[in-house]
Every structure is written in C-alpha cells, then in structure tokens.
Protein backbone atom coordinates (compact mmCIF):
# COMPACT_ATOMS: atom_id res chain seq x y z
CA UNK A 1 -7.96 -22.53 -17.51
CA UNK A 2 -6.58 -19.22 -17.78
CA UNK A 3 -2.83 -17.50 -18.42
CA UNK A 4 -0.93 -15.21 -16.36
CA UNK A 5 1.80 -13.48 -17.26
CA UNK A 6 4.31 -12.55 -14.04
CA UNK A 7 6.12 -9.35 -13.69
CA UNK A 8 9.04 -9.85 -11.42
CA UNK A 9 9.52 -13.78 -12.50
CA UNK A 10 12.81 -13.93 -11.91
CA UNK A 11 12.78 -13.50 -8.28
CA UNK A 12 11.95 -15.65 -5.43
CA UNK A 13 8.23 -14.72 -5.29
CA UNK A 14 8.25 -15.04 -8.84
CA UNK A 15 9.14 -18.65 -8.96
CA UNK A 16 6.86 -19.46 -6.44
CA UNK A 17 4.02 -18.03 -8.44
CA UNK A 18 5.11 -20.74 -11.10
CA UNK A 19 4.30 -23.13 -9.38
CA UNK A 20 1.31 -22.13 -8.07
CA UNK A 21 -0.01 -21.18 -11.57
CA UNK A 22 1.20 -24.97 -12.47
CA UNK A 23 -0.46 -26.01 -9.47
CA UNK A 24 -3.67 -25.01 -10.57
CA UNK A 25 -3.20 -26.40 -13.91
CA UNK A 26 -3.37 -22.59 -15.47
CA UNK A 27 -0.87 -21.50 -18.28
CA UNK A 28 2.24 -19.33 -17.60
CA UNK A 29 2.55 -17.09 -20.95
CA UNK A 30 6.21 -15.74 -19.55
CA UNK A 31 7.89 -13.56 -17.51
CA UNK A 32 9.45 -10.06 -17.66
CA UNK A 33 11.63 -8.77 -15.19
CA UNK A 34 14.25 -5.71 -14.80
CA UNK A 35 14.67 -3.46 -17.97
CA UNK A 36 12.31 -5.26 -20.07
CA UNK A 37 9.11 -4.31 -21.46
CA UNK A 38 5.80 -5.77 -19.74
CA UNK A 39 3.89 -4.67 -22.81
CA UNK A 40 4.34 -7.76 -25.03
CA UNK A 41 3.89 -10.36 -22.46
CA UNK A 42 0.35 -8.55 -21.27
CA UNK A 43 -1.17 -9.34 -25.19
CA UNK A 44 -0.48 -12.79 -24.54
CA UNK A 45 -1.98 -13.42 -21.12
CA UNK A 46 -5.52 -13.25 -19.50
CA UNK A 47 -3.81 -11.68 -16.43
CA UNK A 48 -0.48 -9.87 -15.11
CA UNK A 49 0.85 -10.71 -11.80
CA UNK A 50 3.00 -8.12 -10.55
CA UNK A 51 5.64 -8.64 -7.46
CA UNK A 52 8.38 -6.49 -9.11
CA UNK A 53 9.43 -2.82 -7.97
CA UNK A 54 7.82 0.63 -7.28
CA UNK A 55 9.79 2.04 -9.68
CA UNK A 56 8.66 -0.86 -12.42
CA UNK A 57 4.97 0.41 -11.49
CA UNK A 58 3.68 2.98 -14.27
CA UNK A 59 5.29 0.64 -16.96
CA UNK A 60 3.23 -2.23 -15.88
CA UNK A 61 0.07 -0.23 -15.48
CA UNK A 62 0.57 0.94 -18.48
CA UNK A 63 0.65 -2.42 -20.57
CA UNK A 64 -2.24 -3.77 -18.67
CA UNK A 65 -4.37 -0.81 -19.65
CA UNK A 66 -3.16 -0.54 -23.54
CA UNK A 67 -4.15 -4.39 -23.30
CA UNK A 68 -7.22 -4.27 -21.93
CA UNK A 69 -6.11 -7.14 -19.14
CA UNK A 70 -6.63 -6.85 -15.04
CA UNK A 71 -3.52 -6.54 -13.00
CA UNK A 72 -2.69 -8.18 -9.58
CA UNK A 73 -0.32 -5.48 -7.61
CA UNK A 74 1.77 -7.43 -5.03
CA UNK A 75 4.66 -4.95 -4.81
CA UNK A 76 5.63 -3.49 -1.52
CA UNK A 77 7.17 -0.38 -0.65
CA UNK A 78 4.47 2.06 -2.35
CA UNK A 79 4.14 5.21 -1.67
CA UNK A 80 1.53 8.10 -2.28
CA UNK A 81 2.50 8.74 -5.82
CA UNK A 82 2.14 4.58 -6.91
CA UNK A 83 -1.22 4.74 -4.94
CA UNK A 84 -2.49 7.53 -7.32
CA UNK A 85 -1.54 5.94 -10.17
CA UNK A 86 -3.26 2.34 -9.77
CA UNK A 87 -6.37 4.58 -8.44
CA UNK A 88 -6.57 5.92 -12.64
CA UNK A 89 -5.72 2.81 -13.80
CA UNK A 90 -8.31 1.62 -12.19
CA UNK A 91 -10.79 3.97 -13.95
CA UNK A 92 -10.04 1.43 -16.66
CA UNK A 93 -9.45 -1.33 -15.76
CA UNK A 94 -9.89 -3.96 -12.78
CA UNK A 95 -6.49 -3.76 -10.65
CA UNK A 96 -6.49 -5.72 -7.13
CA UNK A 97 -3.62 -3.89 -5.07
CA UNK A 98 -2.35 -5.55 -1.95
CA UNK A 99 0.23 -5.62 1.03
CA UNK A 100 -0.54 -9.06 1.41
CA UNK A 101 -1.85 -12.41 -1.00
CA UNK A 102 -1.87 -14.35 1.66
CA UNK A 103 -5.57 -15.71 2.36
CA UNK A 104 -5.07 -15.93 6.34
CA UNK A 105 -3.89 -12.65 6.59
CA UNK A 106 -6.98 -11.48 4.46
CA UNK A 107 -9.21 -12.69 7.12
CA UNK A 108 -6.34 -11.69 9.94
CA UNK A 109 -7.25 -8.01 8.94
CA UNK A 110 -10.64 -8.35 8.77
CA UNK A 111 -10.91 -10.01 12.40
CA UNK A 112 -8.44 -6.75 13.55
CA UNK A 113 -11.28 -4.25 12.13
CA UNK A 114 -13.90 -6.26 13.93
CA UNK A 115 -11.84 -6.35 16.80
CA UNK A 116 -10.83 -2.71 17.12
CA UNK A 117 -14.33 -1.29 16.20
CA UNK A 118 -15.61 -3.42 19.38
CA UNK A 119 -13.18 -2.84 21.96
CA UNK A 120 -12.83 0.72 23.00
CA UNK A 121 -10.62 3.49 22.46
CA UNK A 122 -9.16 2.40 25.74
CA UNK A 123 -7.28 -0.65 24.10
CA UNK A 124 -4.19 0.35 22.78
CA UNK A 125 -2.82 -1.78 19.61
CA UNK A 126 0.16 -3.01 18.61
CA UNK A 127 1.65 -4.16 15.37
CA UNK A 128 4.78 -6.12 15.09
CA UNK A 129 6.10 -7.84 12.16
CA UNK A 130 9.65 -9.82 11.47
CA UNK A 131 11.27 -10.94 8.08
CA UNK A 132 13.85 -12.43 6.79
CA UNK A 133 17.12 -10.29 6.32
CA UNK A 134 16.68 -9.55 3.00
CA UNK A 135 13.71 -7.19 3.40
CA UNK A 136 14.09 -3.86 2.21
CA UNK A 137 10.89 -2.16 3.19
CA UNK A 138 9.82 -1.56 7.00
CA UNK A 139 7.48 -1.95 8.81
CA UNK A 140 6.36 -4.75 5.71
CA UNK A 141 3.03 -4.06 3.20
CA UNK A 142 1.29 -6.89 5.49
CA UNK A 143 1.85 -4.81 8.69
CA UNK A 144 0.85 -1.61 7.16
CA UNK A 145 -2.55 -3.11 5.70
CA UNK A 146 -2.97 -4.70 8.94
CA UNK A 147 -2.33 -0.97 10.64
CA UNK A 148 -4.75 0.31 8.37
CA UNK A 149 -7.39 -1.89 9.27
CA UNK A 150 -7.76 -0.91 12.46
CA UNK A 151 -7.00 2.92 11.97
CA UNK A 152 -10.26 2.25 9.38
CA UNK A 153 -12.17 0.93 12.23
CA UNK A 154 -11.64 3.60 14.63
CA UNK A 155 -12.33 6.44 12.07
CA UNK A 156 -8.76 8.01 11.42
CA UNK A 157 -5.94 7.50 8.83
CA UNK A 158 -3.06 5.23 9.71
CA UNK A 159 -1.19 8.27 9.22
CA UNK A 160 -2.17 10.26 11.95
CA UNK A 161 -1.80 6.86 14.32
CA UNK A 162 1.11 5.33 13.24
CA UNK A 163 3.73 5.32 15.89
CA UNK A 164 7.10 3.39 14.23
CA UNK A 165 9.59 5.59 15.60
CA UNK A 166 10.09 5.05 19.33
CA UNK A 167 13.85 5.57 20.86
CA UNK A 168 15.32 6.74 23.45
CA UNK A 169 13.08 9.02 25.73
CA UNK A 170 9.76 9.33 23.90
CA UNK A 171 7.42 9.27 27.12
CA UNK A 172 4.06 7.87 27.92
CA UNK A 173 2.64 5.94 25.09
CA UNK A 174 -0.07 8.46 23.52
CA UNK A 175 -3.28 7.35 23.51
CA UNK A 176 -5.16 6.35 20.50
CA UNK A 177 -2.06 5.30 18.75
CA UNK A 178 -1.48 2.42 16.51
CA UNK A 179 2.22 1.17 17.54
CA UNK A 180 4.41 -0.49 15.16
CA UNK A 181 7.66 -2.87 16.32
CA UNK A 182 10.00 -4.75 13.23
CA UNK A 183 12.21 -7.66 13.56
CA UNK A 184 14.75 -8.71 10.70
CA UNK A 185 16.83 -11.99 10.73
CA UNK A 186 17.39 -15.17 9.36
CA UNK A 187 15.28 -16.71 6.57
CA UNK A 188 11.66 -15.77 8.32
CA UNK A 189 9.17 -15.57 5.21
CA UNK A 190 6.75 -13.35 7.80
CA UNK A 191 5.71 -13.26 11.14
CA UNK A 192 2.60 -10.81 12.25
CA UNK A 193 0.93 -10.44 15.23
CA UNK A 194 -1.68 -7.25 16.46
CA UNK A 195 -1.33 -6.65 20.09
CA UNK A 196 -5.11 -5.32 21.40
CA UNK A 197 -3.86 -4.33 24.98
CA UNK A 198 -6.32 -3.12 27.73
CA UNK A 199 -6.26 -2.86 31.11
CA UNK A 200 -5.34 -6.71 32.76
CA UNK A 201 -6.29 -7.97 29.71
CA UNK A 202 -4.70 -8.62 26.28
CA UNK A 203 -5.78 -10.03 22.57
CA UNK A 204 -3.35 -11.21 20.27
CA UNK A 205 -4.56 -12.04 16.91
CA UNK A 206 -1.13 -13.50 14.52
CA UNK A 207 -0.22 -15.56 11.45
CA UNK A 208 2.81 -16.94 10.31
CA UNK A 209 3.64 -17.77 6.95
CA UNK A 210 5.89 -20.94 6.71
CA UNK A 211 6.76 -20.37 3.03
CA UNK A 212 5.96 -17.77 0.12
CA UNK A 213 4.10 -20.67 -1.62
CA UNK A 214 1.02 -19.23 1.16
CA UNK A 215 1.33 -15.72 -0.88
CA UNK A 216 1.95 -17.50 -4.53
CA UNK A 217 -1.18 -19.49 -4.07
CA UNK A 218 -3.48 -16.16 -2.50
CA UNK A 219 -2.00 -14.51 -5.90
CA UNK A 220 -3.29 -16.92 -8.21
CA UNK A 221 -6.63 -16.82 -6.55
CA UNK A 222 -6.61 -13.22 -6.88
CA UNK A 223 -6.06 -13.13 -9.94
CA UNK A 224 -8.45 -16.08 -11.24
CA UNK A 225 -11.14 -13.73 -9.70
CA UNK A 226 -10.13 -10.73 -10.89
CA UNK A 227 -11.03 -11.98 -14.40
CA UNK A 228 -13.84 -10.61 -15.77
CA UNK A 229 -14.66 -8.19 -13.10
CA UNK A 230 -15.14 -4.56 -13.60
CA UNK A 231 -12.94 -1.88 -14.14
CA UNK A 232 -12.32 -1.23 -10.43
CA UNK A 233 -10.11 -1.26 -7.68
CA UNK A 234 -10.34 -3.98 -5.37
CA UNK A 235 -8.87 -6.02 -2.79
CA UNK A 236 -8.28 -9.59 -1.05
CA UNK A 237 -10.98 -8.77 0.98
CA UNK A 238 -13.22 -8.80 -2.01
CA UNK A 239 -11.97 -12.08 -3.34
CA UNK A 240 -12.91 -13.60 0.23
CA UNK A 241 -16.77 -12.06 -0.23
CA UNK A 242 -15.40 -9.65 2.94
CA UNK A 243 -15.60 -6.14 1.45
C-alpha cells in the first residue's frame, strides 16, 4: 500500500482520483488545491498527483523535489516554459508528465507511431478531438501527445506539422502536415480519433473515454510505478513496458 497526496483535489478529476486511490486500497494523505501550499502535504505522502494548473506548476515541483517524492504531472495547457521546468526537476527526481492517464490512449499513441512510420509520407493524418464545454485548452493534451506521436515517427517536430488553424480560404491541404479539428459541447469526457488518409483508402484509429474514472485509474497506476524509479523523466508509455 502506498499514499498519494493530490494536487488539484478539489476538482472533478480530483475526486475521481479518490476513488481510484480508494479503489486500490492505497491511502489518500490529503489534498491541496488553489492558494495553498503543496509543500506540507508532499512530507506526508509516497507520491503527488498533480491535475491542478500551469500556473500551480513550479510550486508543486518544488515540494516534490525539497521532499525527495516522484510527481505524476496530469495538467494540461503547458507550454515551453512548464516543459523546461519538469525537464530539471527531473534531474532530481522521477516526474512522469502526461497529456493523457488514460491506459487506452497510451497504447492509442503508440499504435499511431507504428502506424505513421509504416505508411508513407503519402498518407495524410488527421487529429480530431471533442470535450465537454468546460474545456479551456484546445486542441486537448491527449490530441497534442497523440500529434506528437506521429510527428516523432516521421522525423519532425509537431511544431513544424501542426495545422489547427484552417478558415476561410487556406488552399490545398500541404503535404506532410499533421491536421488538427476540435469539437466542444455537452458533458463529453473525450473523444479522439487519428485520421491516416491515403489515396481510396482510410485508417481510423479512436478511443472514447466514457468517464474520468478511465484517467483517475491510469493516474494511480502511474504513480504506483513511478515509486522507486529513478530520478528521470518518463512517461505512460514507460509504465505500459512501451518506451
């Protein structure tokens, strides 16, 4: 049995990690969410469990590192300056940082880098996504990881692919990009689906997640892993024995 302490508890991914900790018969040593301090609750837990806020970030970091503890990064929404951050941290410590907990969708991204590393350039791909109406962030963590497993198997950045803009008249598609479509509405906990389109032909590869109990439950599994690895940064993919 192990204890995890949740960053973010108050919210509705926060609850549902609850129960998955209960689930698993673990022990929940608290919960901190906005304006207070992680750094108490991280010397009385095994793990931290973080589904807060970007901004929230460098605090949390920060108390798993002064405790010596490994650190589950749900959060969405990162950006470039969060990324370099959890890459120090984990100098230090072990930190697993991902879009997605979800254990399908672990294995959905690595059958899209097997898929685009086989078909040829000539496919093009597709990304589309919808959430409930209560997402902030678009396109969502899950489709971006998803993106980026494919733009890793065809040797570029998702960067210089990512096509999430198109309106109006915006031409021929450009080859070798990795399109992305989002849908918002209703109480959808995530839809995902990478379109592989060639030439009279078409591969879809989805998953839909009925409830956030799928991503609650991936979290916990995470993070039982994550105990006692190395100082390191490392993903669902490792957790599965895909990396």
């Amino acid at each position: 049995m192990a204890s995890f302490g949740i960053i973010g508890s108050a919210g509705r991914m926060g609850q549902a990690l609850a129960t998955a900790i209960a689930q698993k018969g673990h022990d929940l040593a608290g919960g901190v969410d906005d304006g207070e301090s992680p750094g108490p609750l991280a010397t009385r837990c095994d793990a931290l469990i973080d589904f807060s806020a970007p901004a929230a970030l460098e605090a949390n970091l920060k108390a798993a590192r002064v405790a010596g503890i490994p650190i589950l990064i749900g959060t969405t929404g990162l950006e470039d300056t969060h990324f370099a951050l959890i890459d120090e941290a984990a100098r230090a410590l072990p930190v697993l940082q991902t879009g997605n907990t979800s254990l399908g969708v672990t294995l959905m991204a690595h059958l899209v880098k097997q898929a685009a590393s086989r078909l040829g350039d000539d496919w093009d791909i597709e990304v589309l996504e919808m959430h409930h109406r209560a997402k902030v962030d678009a396109p969502s963590g899950t489709a971006k990881l998803l993106g980026e497993a494919a733009a890793e198997a065809r040797g570029v950045t998702l960067s210089e692919a990512m096509d999430s803009g198109r309106h109006g008249h915006t031409g021929a598609r450009k080859s070798g990009d990795i399109g992305f479509a989002t849908l918002r509405g209703g109480t959808v906990a995530g839809e995902h689906s990478v379109i592989f389109a060639g030439d009279e032909e078409r591969l879809t590869l989805s998953h839909s997640a009925e409830n956030r109990m799928v991503f609650a439950r991936g979290a916990v599994r995470g993070a039982e892993w994550l105990i006692g690895q190395a100082a390191g940064r490392y993903t669902m993919e490792d957790v599965l024995g895909l990396g």
